[in-house]
Protein backbone atom coordinates (compact mmCIF):
# COMPACT_ATOMS: atom_id res chain seq x y z
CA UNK A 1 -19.03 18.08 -31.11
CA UNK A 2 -21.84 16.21 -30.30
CA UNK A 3 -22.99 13.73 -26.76
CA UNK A 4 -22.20 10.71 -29.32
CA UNK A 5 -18.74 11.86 -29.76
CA UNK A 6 -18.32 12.00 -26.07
CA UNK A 7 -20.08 8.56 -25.57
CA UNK A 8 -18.05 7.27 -28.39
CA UNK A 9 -14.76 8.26 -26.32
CA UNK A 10 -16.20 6.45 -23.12
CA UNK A 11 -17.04 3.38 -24.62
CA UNK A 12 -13.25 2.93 -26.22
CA UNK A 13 -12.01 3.97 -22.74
CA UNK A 14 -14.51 1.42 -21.01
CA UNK A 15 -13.23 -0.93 -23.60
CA UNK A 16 -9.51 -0.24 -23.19
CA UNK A 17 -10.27 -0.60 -19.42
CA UNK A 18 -11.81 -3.77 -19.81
CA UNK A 19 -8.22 -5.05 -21.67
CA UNK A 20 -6.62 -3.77 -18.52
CA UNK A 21 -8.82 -5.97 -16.46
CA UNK A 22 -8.51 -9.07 -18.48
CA UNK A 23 -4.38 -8.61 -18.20
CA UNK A 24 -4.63 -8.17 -14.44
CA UNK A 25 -6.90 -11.29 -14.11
CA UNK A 26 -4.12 -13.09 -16.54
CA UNK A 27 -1.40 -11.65 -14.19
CA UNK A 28 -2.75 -13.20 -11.28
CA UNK A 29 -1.72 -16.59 -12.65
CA UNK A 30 1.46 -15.29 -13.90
CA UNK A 31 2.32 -13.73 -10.46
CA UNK A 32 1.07 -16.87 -8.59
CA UNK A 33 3.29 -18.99 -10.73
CA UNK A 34 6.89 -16.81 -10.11
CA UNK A 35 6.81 -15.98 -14.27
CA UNK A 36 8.85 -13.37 -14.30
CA UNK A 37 9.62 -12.61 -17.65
CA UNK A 38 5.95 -12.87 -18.60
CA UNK A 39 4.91 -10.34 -15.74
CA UNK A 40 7.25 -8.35 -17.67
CA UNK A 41 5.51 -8.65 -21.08
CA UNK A 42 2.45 -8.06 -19.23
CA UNK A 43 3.36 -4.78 -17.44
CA UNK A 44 4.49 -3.47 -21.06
CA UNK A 45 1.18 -4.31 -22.12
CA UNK A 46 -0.03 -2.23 -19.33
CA UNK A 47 1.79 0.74 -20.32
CA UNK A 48 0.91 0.74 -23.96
CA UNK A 49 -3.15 0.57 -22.76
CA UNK A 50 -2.36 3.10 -20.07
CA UNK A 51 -0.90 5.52 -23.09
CA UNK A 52 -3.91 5.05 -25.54
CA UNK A 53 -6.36 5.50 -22.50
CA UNK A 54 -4.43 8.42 -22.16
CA UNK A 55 -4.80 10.02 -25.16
CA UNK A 56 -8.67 8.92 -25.79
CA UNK A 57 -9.22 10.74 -22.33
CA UNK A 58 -7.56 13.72 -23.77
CA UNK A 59 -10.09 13.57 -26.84
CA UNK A 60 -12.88 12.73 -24.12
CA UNK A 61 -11.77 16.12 -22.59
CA UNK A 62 -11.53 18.04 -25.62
CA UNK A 63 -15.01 16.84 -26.86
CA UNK A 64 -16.28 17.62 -23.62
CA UNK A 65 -14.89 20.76 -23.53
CA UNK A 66 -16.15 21.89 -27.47
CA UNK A 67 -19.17 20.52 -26.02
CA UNK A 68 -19.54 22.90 -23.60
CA UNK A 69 -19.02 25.75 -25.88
CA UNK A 70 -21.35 24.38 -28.45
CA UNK A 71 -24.32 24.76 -25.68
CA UNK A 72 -22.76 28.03 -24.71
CA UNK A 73 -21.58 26.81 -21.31
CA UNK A 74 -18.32 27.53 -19.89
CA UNK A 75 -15.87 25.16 -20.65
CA UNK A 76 -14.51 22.72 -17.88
CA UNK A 77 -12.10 19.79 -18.25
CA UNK A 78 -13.37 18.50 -14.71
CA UNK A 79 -17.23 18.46 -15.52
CA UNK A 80 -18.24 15.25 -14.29
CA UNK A 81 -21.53 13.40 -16.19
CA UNK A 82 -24.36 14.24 -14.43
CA UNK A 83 -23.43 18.34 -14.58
CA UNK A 84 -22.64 17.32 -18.30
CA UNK A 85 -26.20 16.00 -18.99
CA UNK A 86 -28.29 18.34 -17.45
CA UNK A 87 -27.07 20.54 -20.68
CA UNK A 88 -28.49 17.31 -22.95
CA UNK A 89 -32.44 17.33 -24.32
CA UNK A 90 -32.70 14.62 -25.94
CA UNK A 91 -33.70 11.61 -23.10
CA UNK A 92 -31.78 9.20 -25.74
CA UNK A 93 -28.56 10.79 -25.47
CA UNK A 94 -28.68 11.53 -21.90
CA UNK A 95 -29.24 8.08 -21.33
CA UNK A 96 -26.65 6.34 -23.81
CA UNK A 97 -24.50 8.76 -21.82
CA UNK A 98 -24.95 7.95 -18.15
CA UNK A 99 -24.74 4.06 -19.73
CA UNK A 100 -21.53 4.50 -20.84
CA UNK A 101 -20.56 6.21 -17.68
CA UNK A 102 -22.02 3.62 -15.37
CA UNK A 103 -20.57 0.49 -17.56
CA UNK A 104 -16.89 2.26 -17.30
CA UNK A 105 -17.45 2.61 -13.46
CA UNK A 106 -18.20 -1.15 -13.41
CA UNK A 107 -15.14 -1.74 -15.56
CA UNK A 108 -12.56 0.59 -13.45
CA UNK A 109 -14.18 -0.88 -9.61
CA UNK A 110 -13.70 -4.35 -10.87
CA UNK A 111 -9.87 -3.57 -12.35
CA UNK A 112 -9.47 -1.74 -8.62
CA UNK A 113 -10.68 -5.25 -7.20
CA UNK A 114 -8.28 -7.01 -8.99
CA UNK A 115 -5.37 -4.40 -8.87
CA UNK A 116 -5.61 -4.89 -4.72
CA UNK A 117 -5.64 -8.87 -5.15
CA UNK A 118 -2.43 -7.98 -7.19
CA UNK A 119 -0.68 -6.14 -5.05
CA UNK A 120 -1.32 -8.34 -2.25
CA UNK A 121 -0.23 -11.42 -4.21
CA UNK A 122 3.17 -9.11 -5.06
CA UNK A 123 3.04 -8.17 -0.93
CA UNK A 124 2.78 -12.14 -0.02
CA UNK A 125 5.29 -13.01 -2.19
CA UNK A 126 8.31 -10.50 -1.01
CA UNK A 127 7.27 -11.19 2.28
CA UNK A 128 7.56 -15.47 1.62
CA UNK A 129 11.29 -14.10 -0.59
CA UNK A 130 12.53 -12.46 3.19
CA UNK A 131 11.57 -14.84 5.45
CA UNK A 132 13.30 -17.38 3.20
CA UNK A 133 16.44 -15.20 2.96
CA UNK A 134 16.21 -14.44 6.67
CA UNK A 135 16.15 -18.01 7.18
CA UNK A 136 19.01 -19.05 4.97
CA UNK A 137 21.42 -16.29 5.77
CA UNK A 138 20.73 -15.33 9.25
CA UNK A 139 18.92 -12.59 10.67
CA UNK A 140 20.31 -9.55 12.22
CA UNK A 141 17.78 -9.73 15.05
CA UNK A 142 19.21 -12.39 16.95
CA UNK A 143 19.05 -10.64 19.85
CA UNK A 144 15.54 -10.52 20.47
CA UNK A 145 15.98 -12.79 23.31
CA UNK A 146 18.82 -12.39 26.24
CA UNK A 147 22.07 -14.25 26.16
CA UNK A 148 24.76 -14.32 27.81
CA UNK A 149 27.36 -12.21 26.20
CA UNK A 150 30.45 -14.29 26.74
CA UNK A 151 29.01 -17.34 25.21
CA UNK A 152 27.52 -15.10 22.28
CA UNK A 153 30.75 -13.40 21.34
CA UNK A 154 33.10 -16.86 21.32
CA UNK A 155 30.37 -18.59 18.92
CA UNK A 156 29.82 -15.93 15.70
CA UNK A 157 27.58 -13.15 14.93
CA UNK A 158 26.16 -15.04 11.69
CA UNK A 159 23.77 -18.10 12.35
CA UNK A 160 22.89 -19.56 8.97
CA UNK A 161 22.35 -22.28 6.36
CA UNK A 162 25.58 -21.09 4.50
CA UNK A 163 29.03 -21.09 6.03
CA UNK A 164 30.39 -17.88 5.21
CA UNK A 165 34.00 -17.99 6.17
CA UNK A 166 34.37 -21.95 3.68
């Protein structure tokens, strides 16, 4: 195995990555607009990218690894880049390697951006979904303030939009 097969393995991870970015920027939208049945579609489109990224990282690891063996190093799954190209001569393959490593950092801190806008979209929205049913069904925490427990026990425990007992 050679540094190209390892670069090789980065750049379809990068890329795979980058598909993973462009569906959470799409799912932004889809999450803003209540679409559930296309946030659906678009989290199985997340698993089938997070399986091939999978298995390319595997073959990433494995190069890696043969790699290693090749120069007569011990092998290590968990060799990180710059360990990695201190074992490469050539200045051309050291550097095509630490350029695919620093465009797939760019790719995964800019999917982490977007994953945390996600999630907070997700966070506002259950959050808008309880106040709302709090608001239409009553909430249990009524008691929050004092009242006076003759008048509270004549009137009903449930203070609501809907009439339960009709």
């Amino acid at each position: 195995m050679s540094v190209d097969d390892i670069v090789q393995h980065l750049e379809v991870l990068d890329q795979l990555h980058f598909n993973l970015l462009e569906l959470g920027k799409q799912k932004k939208q889809v999450i803003i607009d209540n679409n559930i049945e296309e946030l659906k579609e678009m989290m199985n489109q997340e698993s089938m990218l997070i399986k091939q990224i999978s298995d390319i990282d595997s073959k990433r690891v494995q190069a890696v690894i043969n790699f290693a063996r090749q120069k007569g190093v011990q092998p290590n799954p968990n060799i990180t880049i710059t360990e990695l190209s201190r074992f490469i001569i050539d200045p051309e393959e050291k550097k095509a390697l630490i350029t695919a490593q620093g465009k797939l950092l760019k790719t995964m801190d800019e999917m982490k951006h977007i994953n945390q806008l996600n999630q907070k979209l997700i966070e506002q929205s259950l959050s808008y979904i309880n106040v709302t049913m709090e608001a239409a069904l009553g909430t249990s925490n009524d008691h929050a303030t004092y009242q006076n427990p003759l008048t509270s026990q004549q009137q009903g425990s449930r203070k609501g939009i809907f009439d339960v007992k009709g």
